[in-house]
N, C-alpha and C. Protein backbone atom coordinates (compact mmCIF):
# COMPACT_ATOMS: atom_id res chain seq x y z
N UNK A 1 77.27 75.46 123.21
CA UNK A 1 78.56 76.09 123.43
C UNK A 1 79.35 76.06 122.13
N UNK A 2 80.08 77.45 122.07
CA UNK A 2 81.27 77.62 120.54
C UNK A 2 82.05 77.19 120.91
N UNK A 3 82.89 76.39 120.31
CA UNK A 3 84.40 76.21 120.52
C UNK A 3 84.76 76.72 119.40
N UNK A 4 86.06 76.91 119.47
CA UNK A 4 87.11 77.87 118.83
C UNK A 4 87.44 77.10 117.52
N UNK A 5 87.74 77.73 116.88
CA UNK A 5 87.93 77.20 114.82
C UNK A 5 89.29 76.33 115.32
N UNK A 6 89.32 75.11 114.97
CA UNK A 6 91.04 74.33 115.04
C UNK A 6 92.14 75.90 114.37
N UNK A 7 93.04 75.50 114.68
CA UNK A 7 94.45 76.50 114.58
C UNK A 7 94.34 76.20 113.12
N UNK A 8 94.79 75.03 112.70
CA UNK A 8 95.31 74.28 111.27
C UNK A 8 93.87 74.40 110.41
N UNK A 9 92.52 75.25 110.68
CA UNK A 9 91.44 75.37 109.63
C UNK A 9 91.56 77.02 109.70
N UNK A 10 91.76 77.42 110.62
CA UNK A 10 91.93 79.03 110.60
C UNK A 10 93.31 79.33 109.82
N UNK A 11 93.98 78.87 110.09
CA UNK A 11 95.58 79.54 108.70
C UNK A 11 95.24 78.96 107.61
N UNK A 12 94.61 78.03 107.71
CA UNK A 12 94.28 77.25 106.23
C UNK A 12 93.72 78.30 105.22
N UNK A 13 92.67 78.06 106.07
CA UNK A 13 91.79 79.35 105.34
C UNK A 13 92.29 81.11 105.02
N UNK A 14 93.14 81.37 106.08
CA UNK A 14 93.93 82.90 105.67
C UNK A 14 94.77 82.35 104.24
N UNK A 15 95.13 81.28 104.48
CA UNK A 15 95.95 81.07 103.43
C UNK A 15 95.79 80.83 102.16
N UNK A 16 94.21 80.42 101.92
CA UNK A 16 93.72 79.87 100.56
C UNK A 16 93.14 81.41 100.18
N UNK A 17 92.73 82.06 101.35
CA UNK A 17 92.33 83.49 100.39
C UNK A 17 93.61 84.40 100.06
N UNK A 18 94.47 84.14 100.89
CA UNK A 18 95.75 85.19 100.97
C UNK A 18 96.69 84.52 99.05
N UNK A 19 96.56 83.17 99.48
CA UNK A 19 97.02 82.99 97.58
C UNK A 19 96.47 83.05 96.50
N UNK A 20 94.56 83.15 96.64
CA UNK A 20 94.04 83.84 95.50
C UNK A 20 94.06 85.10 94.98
N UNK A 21 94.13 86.10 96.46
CA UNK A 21 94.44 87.33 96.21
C UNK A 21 95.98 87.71 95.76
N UNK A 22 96.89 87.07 96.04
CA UNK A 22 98.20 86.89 94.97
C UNK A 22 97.82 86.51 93.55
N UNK A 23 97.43 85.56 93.13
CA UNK A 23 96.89 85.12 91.77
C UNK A 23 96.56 86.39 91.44
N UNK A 24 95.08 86.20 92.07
CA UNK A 24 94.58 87.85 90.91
C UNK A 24 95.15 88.81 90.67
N UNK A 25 96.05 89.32 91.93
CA UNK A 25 96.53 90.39 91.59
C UNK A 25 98.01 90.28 90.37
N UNK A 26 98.68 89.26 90.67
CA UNK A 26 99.65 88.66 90.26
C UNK A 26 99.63 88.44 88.30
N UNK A 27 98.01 88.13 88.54
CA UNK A 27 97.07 88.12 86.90
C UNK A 27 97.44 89.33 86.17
N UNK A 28 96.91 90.62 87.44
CA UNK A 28 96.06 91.50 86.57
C UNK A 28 97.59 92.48 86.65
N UNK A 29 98.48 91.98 87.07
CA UNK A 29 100.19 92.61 86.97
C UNK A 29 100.77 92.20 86.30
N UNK A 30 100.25 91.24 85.08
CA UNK A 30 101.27 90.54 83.98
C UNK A 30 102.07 89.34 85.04
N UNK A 31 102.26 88.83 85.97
CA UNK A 31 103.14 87.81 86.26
C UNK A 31 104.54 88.41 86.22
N UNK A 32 105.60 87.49 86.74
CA UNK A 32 106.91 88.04 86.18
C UNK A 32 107.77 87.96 87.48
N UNK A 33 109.02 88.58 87.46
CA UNK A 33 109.73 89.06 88.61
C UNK A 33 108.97 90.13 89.42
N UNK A 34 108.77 90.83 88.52
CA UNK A 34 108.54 92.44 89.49
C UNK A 34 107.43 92.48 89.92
N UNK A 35 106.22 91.66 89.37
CA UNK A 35 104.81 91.51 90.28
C UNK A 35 104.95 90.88 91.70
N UNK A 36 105.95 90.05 91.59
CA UNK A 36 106.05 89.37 92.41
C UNK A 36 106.98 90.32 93.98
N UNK A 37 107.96 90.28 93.20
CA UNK A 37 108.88 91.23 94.37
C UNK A 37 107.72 92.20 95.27
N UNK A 38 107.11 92.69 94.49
CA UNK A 38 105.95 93.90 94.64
C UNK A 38 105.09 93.61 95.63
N UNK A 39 104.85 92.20 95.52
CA UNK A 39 103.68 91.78 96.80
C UNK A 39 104.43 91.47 97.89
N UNK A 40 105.17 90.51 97.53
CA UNK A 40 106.20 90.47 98.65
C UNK A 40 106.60 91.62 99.43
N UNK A 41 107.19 92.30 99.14
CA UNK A 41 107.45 93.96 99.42
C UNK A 41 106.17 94.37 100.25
N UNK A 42 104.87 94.64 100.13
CA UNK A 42 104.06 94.98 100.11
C UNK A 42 103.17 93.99 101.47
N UNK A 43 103.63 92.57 100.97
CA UNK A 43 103.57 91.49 102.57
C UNK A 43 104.07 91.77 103.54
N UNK A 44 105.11 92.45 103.37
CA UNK A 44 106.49 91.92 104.74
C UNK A 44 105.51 93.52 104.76
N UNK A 45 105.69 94.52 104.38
CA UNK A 45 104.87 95.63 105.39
C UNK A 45 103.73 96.00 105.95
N UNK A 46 102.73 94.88 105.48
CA UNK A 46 101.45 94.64 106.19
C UNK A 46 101.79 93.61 107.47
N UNK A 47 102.74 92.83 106.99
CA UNK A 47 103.43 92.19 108.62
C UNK A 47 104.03 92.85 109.40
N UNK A 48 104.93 93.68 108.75
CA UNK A 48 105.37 94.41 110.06
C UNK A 48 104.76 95.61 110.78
N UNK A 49 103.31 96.30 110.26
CA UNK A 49 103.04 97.37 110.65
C UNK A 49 101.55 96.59 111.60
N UNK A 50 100.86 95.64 111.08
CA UNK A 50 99.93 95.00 111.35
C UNK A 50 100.08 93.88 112.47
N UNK A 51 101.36 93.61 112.52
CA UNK A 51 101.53 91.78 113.04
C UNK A 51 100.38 91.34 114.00
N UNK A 52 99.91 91.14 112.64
CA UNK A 52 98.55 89.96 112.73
C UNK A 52 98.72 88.79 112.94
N UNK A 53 97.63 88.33 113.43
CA UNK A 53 97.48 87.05 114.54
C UNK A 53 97.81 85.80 113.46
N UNK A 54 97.02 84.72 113.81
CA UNK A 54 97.53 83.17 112.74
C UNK A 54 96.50 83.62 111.41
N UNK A 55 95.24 84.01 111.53
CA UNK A 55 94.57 84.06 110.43
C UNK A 55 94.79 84.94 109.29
N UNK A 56 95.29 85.97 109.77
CA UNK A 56 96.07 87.34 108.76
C UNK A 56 97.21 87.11 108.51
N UNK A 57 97.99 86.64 109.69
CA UNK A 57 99.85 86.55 109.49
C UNK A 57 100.03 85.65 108.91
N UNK A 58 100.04 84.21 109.24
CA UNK A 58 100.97 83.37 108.96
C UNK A 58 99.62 83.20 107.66
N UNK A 59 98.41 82.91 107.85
CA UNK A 59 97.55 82.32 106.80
C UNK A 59 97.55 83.85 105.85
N UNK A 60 96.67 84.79 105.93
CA UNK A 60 96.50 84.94 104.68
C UNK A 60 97.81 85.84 103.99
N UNK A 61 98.59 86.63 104.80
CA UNK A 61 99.72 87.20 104.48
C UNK A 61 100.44 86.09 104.21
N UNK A 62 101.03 85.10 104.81
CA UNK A 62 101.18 83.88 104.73
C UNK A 62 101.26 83.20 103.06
N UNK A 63 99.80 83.12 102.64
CA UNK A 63 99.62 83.08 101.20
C UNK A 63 100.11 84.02 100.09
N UNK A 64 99.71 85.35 100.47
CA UNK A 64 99.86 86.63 99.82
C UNK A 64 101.52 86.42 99.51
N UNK A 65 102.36 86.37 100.63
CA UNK A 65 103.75 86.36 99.65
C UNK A 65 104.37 85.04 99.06
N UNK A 66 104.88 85.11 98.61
CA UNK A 66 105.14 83.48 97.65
C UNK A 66 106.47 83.48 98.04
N UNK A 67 107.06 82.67 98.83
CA UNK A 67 108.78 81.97 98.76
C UNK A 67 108.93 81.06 97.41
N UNK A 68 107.96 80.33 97.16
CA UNK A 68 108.09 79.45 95.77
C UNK A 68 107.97 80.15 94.92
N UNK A 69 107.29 80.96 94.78
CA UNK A 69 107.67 81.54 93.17
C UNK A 69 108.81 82.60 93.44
N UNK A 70 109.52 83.37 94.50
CA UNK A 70 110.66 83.64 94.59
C UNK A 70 112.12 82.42 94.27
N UNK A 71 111.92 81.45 94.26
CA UNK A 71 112.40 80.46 94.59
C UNK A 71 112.98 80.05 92.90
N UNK A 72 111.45 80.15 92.45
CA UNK A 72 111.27 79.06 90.87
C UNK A 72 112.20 80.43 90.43
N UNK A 73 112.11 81.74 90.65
CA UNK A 73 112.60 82.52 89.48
C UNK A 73 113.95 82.84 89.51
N UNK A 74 114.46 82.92 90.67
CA UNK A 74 115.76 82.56 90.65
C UNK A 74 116.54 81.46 90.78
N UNK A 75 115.93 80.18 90.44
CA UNK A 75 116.38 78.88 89.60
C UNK A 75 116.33 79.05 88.16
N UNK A 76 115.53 79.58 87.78
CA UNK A 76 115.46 79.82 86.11
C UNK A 76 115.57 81.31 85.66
N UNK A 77 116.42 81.57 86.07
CA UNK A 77 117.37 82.79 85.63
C UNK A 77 118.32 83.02 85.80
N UNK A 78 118.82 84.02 84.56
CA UNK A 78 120.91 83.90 84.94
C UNK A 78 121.01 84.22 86.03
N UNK A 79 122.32 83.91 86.45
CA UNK A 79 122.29 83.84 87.67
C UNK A 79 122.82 85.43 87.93
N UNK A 80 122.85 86.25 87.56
CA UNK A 80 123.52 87.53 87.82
C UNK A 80 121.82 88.58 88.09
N UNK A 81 120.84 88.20 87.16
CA UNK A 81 119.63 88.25 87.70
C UNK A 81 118.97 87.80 88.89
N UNK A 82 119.32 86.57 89.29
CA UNK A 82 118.97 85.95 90.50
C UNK A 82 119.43 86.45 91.35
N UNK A 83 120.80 86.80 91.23
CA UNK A 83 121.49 87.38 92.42
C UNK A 83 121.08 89.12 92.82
N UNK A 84 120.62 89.74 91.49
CA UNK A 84 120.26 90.83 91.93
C UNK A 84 118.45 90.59 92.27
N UNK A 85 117.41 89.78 91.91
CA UNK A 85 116.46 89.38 92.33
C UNK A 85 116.66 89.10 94.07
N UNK A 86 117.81 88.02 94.40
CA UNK A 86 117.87 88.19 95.99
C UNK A 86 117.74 88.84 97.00
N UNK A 87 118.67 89.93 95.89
CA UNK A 87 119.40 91.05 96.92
C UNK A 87 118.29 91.94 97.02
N UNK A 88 117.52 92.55 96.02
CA UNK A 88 115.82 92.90 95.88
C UNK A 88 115.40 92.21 96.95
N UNK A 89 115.16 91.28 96.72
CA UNK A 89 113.92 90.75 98.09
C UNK A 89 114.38 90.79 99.10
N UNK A 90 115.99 90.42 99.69
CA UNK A 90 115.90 90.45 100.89
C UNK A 90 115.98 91.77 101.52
N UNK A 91 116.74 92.78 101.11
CA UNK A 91 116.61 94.17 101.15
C UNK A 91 114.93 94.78 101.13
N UNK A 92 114.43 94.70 100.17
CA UNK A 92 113.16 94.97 100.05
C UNK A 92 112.52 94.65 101.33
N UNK A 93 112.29 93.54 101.43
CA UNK A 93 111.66 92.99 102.42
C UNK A 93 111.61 93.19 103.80
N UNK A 94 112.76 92.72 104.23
CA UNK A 94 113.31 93.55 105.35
C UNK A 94 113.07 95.13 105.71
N UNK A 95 113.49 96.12 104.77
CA UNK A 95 113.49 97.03 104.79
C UNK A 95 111.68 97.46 104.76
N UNK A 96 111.15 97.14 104.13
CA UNK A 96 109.60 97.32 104.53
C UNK A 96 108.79 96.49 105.67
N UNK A 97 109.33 95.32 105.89
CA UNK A 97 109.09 94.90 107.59
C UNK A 97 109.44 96.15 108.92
N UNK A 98 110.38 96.45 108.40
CA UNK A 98 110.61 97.42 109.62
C UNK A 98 110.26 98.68 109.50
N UNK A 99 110.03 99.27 108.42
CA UNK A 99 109.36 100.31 107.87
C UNK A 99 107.33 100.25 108.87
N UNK A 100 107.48 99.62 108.24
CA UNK A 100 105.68 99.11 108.61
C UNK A 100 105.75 98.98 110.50
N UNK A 101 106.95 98.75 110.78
CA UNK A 101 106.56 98.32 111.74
C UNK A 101 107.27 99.40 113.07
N UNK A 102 107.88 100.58 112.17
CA UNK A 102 108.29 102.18 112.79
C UNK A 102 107.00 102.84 112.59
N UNK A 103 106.52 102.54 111.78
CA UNK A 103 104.48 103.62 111.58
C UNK A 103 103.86 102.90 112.08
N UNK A 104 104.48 101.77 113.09
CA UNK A 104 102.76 101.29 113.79
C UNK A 104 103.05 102.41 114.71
């Protein structure tokens, strides 16, 4: 008999591929603010058009967008950048959550 993958090895795992595939892509985008916003952006509308279960959502989308490196870059930047970095993501974000999730 199968039993079912534990909860906490199945997001694990969305999650360790969902932050390599940030890395690489994150690599091969120069790093920065705007790579970043970009995935993020690009997360929240695979969540909202997809809303995928624990292994896609919370694990590998989960990984894919970064709160910490949103986090680190508007601690170490003026703050008039940070504040327009915020207002970017939360706008962004939002706005493509629900976007994604009017074309399901």
């Amino acid at each position: 008999m199968m039993y079912p993958m534990p909860h906490f090895i199945t997001v694990g795992s969305g999650a360790a591929l969902g932050a390599g595939a940030r890395y690489l892509l994150t690599v091969a985008f120069g790093g920065g603010l705007i790579p970043l916003l970009i995935l993020n952006i690009v997360g929240s509308a695979l969540m909202g058009y997809a809303r995928p279960g624990p292994f896609w959502g919370t694990g590998f989308l989960g990984g894919f967008t970064s709160f910490a490196g949103f986090a680190f870059y508007t601690a170490h930047t003026h703050w008039s950048i940070a504040l327009a970095y915020v207002t970017a993501t939360l706008v962004g974000c939002t706005a493509a959550y629900l976007a994604g999730d009017k074309l399901r």
